[in-house]
N, C-alpha and C. Protein backbone atom coordinates (compact mmCIF):
# COMPACT_ATOMS: atom_id res chain seq x y z
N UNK A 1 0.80 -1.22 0.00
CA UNK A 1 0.00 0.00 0.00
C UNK A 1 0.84 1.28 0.00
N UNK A 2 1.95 1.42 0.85
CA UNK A 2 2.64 2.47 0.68
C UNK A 2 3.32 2.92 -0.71
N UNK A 3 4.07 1.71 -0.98
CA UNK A 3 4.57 2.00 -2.12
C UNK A 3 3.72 2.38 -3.60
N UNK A 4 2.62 2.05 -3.51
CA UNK A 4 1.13 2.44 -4.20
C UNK A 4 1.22 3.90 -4.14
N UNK A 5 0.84 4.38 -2.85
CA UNK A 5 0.52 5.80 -2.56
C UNK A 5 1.71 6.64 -2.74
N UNK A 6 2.90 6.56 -2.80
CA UNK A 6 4.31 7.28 -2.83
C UNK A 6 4.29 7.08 -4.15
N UNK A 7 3.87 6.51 -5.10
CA UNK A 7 3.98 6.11 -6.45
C UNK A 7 3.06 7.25 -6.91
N UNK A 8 1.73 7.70 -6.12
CA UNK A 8 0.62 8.03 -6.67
C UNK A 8 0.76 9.82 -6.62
N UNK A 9 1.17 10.00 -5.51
CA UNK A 9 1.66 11.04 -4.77
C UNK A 9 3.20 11.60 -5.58
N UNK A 10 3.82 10.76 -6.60
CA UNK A 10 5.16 11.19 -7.13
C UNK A 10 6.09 11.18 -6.01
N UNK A 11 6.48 10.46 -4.83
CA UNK A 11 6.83 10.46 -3.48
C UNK A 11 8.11 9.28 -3.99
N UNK A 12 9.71 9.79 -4.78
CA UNK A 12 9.98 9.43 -4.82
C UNK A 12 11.61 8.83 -3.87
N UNK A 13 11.82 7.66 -3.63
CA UNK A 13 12.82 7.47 -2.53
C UNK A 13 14.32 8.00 -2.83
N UNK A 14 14.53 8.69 -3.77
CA UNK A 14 15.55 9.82 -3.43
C UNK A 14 15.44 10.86 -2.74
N UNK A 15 14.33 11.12 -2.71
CA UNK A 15 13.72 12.64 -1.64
C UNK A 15 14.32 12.37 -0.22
N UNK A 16 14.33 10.64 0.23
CA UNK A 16 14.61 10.86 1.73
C UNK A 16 15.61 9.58 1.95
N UNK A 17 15.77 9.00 0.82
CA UNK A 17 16.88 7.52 1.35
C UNK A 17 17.78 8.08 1.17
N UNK A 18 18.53 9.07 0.02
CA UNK A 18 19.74 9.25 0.27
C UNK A 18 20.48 10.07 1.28
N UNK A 19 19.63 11.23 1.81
CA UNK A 19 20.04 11.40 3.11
C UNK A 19 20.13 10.63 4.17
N UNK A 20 18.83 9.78 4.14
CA UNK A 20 19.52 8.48 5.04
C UNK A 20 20.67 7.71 5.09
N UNK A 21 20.94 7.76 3.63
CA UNK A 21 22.05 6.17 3.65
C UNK A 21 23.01 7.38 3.89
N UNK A 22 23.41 8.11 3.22
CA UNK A 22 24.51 8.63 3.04
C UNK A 22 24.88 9.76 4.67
N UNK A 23 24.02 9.82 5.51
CA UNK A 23 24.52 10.29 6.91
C UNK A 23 24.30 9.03 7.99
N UNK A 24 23.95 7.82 7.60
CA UNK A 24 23.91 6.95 8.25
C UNK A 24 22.97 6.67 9.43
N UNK A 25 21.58 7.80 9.03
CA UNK A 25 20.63 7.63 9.09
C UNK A 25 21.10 9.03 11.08
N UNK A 26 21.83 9.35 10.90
CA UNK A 26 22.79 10.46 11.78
C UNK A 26 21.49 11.25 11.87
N UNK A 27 21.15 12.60 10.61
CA UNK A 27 20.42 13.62 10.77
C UNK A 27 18.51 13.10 11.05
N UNK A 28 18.65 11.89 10.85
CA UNK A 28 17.06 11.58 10.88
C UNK A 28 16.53 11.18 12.07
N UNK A 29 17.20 10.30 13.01
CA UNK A 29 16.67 9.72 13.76
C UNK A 29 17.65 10.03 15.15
N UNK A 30 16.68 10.02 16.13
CA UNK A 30 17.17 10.08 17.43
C UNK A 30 18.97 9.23 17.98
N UNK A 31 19.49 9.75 18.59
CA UNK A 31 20.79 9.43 18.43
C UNK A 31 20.75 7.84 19.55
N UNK A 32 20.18 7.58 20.09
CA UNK A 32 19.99 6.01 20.72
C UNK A 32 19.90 5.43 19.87
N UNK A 33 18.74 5.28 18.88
CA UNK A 33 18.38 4.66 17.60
C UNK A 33 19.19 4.81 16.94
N UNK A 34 20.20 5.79 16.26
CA UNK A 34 21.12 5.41 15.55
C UNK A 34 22.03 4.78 15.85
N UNK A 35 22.54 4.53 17.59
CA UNK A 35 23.65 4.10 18.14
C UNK A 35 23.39 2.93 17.57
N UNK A 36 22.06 2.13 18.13
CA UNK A 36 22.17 0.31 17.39
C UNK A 36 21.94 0.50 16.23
N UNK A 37 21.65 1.19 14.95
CA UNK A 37 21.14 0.88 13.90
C UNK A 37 22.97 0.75 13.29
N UNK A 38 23.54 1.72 13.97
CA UNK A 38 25.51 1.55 13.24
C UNK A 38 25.96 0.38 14.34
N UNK A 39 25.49 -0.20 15.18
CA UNK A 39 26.05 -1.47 15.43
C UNK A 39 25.52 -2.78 14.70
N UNK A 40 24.90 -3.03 14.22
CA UNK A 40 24.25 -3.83 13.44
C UNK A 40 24.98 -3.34 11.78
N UNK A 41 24.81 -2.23 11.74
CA UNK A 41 25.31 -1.94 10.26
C UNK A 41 26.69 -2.24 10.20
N UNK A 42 27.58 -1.76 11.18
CA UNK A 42 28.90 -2.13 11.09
C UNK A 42 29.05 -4.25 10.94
N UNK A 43 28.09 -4.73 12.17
CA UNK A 43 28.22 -6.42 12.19
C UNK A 43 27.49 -6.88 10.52
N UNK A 44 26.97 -6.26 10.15
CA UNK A 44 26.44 -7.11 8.80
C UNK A 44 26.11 -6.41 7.73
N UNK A 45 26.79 -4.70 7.70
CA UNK A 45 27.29 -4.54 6.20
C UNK A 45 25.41 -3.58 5.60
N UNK A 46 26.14 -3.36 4.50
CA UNK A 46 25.09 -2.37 3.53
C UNK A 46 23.53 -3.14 3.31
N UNK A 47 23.42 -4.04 3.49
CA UNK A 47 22.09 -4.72 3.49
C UNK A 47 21.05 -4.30 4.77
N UNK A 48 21.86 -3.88 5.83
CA UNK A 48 21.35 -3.99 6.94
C UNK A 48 20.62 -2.07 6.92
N UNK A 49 21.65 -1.36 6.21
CA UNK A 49 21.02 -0.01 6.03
C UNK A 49 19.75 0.16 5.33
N UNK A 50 19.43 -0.76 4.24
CA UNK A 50 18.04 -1.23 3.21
C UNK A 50 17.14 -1.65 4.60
N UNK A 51 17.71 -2.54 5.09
CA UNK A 51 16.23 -3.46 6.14
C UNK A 51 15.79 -2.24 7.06
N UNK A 52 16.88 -1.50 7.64
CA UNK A 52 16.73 -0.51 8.21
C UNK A 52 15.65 0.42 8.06
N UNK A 53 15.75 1.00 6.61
CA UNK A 53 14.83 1.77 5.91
C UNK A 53 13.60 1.60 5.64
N UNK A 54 13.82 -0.32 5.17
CA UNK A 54 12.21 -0.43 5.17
C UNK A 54 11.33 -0.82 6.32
N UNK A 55 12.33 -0.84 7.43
CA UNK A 55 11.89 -0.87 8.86
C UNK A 55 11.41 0.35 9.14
N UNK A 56 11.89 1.39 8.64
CA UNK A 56 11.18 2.36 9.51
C UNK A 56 9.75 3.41 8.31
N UNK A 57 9.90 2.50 6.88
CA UNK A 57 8.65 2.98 6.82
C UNK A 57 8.00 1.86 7.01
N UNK A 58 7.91 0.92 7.24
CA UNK A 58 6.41 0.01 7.91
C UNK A 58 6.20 0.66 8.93
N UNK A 59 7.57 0.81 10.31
CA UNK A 59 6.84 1.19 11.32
C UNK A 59 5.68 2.18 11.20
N UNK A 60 6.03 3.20 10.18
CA UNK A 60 5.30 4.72 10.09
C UNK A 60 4.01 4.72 9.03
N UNK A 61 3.76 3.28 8.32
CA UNK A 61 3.35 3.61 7.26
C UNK A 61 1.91 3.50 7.86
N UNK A 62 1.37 3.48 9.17
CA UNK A 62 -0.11 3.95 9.02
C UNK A 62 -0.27 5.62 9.00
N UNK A 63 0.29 6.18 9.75
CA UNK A 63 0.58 7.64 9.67
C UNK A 63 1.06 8.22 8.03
N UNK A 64 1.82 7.90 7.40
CA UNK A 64 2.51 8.11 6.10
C UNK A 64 1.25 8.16 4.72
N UNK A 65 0.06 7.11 5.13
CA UNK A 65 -0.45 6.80 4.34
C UNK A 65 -1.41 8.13 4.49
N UNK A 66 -1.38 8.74 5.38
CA UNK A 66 -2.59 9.64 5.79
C UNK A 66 -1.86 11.27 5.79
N UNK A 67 -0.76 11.26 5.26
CA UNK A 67 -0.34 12.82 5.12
C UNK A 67 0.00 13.25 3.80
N UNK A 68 0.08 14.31 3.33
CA UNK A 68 0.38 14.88 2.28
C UNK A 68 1.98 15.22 1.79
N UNK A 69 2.08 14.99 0.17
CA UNK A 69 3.60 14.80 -0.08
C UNK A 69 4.37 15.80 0.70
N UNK A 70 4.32 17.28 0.84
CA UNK A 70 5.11 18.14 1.77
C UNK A 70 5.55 17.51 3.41
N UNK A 71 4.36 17.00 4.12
CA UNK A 71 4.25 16.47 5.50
C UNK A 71 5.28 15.83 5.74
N UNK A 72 5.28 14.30 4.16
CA UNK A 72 5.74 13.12 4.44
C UNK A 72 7.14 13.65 4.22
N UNK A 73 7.50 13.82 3.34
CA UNK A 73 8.96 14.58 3.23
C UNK A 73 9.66 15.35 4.79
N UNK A 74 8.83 16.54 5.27
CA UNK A 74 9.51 16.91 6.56
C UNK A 74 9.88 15.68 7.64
N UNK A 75 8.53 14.13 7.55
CA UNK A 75 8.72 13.78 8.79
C UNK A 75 10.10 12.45 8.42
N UNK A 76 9.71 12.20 7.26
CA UNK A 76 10.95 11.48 6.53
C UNK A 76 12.21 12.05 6.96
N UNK A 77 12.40 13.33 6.68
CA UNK A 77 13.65 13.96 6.76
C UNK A 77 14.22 13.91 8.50
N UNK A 78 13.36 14.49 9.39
CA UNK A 78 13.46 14.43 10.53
C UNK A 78 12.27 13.35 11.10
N UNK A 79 12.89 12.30 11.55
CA UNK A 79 11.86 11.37 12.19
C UNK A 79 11.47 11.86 13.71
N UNK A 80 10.15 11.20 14.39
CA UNK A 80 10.16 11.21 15.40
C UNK A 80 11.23 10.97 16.49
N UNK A 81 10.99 11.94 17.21
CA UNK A 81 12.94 12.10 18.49
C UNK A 81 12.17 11.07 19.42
N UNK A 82 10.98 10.65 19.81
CA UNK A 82 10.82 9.50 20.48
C UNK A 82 10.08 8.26 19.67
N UNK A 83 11.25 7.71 19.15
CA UNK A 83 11.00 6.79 18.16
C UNK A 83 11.53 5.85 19.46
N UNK A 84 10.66 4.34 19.64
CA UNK A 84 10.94 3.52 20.09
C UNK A 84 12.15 2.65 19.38
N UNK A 85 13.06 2.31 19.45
CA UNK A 85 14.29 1.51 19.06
C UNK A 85 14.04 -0.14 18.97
N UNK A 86 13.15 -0.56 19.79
CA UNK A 86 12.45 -1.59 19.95
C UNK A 86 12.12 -1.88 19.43
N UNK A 87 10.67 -1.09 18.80
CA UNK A 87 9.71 -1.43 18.13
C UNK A 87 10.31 -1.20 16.83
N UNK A 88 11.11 -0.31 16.62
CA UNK A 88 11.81 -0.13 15.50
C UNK A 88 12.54 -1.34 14.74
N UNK A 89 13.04 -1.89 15.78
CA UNK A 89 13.58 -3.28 15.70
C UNK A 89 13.01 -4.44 15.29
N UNK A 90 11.65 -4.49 16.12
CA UNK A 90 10.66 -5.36 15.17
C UNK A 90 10.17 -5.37 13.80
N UNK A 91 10.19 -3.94 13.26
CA UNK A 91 9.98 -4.02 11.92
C UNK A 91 11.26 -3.91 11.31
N UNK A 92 11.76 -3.51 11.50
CA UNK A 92 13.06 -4.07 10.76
C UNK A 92 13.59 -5.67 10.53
N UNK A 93 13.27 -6.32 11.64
CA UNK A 93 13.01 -8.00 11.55
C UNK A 93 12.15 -8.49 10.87
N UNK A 94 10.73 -7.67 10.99
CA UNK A 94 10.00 -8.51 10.11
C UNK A 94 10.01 -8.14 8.49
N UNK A 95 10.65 -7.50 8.32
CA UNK A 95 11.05 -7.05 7.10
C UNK A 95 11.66 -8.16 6.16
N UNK A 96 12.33 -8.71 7.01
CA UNK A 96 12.88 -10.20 6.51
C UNK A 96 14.10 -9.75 5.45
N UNK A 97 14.68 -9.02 4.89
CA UNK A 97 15.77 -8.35 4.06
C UNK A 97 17.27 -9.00 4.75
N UNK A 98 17.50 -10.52 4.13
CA UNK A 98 18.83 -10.62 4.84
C UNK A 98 19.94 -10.35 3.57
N UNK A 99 20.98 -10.48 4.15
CA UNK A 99 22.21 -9.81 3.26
C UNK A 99 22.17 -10.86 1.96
N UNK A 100 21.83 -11.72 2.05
CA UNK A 100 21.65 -12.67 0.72
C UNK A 100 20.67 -12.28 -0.27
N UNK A 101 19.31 -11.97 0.77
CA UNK A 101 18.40 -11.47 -0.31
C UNK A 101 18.48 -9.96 -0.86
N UNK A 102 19.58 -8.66 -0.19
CA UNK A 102 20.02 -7.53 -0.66
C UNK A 102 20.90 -7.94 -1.49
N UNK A 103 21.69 -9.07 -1.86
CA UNK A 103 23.00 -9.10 -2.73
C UNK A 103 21.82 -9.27 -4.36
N UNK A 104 21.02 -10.58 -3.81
CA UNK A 104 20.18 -10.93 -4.95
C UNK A 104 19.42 -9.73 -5.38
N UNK A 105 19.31 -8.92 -5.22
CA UNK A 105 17.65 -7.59 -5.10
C UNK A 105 18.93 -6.98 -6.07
N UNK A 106 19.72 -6.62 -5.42
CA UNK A 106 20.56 -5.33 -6.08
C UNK A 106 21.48 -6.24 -7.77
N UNK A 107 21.40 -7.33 -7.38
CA UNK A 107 22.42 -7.95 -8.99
C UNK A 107 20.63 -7.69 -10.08
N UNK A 108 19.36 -8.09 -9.16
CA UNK A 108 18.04 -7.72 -10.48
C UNK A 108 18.12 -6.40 -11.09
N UNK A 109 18.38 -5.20 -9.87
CA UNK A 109 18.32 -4.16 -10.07
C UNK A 109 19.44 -3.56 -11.45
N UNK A 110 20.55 -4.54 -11.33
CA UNK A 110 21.75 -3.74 -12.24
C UNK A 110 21.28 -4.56 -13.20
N UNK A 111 20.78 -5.98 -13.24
CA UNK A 111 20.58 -6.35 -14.70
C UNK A 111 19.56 -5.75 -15.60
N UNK A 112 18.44 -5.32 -14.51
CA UNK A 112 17.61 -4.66 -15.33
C UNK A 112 17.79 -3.28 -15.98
N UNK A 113 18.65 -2.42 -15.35
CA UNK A 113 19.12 -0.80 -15.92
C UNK A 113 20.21 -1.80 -16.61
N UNK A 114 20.67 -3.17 -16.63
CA UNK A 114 21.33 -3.04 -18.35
C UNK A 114 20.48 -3.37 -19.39
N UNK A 115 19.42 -3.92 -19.01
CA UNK A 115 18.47 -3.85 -20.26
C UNK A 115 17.91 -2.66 -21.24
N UNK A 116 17.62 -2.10 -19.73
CA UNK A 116 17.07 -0.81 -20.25
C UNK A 116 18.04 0.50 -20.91
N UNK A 117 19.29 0.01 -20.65
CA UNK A 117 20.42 0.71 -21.56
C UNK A 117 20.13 0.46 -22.80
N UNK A 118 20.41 -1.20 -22.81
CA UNK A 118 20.46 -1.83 -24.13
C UNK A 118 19.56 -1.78 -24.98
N UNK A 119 18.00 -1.57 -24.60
CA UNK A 119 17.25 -0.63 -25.46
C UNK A 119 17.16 0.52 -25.87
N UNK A 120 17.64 1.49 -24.78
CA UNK A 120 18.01 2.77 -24.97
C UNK A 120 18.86 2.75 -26.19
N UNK A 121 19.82 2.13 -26.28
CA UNK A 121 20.48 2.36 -27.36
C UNK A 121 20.46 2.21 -28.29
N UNK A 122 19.64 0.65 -28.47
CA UNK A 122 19.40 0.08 -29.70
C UNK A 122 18.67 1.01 -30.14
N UNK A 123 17.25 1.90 -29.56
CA UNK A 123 16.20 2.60 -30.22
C UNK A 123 17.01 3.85 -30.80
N UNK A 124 17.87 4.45 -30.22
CA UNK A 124 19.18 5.65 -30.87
C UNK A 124 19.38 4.92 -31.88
N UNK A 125 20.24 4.12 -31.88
CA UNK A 125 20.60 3.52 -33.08
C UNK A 125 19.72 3.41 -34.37
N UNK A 126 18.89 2.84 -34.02
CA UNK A 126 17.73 2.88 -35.10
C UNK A 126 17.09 3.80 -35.69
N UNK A 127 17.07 5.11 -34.77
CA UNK A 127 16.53 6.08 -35.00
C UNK A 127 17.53 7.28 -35.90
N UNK A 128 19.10 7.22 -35.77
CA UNK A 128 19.66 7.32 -36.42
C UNK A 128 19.98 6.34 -37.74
């Protein structure tokens, strides 16, 4: 459902993952919560920053589903400062995203932008 409504809404996940991944989720979330989210990330690597993420929009996604693209963006950007770590934790588990199934997700992801090169080009080609 979320990903429906962020689709529908133009609510796309560069607006708020790459500040996540790339501060290590530092400027978003309460600094307890980030303490375990970089102990876990350090024990099991870049997969664990993905489960992370989609841990914390399940946690949010009954609220998420019910605000407007401006809203979702501010609360994305800055999460709740009393975010349970716990509960946070549970959806991040049930997320089920282990480092095997991020290695597999991300080799679909590159084969498919080479497809879509390889049409890209072919249709240039042709069109020239």
């Amino acid at each position: 459902p979320l990903f429906n409504f962020f689709t529908h809404i133009q609510l796309t996940p560069d607006l708020y993952l790459i500040g996540w991944v790339f501060t290590l989720f530092s400027k978003s979330l309460p600094l307890d919560v980030v303490s375990r989210i970089w102990d876990v990330y350090f024990r099991d690597g870049d997969s664990f920053l993905f489960a992370a993420a989609l841990g914390i929009l399940r946690m949010y996604m009954p609220q998420l589903l019910h605000m407007e693209f401006e809203v979702i963006l501010q609360f994305l950007r800055k999460l709740p400062e009393d975010m349970n770590a716990d509960v946070l934790f549970e959806h991040i588990k049930a997320v089920g995203l282990t480092p095997r199934k991020f290695q597999h997700t991300m080799v679909e992801l590159v084969d498919m932008n080479n497809v879509e090169r390889r049409k890209k080009n072919a249709s240039l080609s042709a069109a020239t």
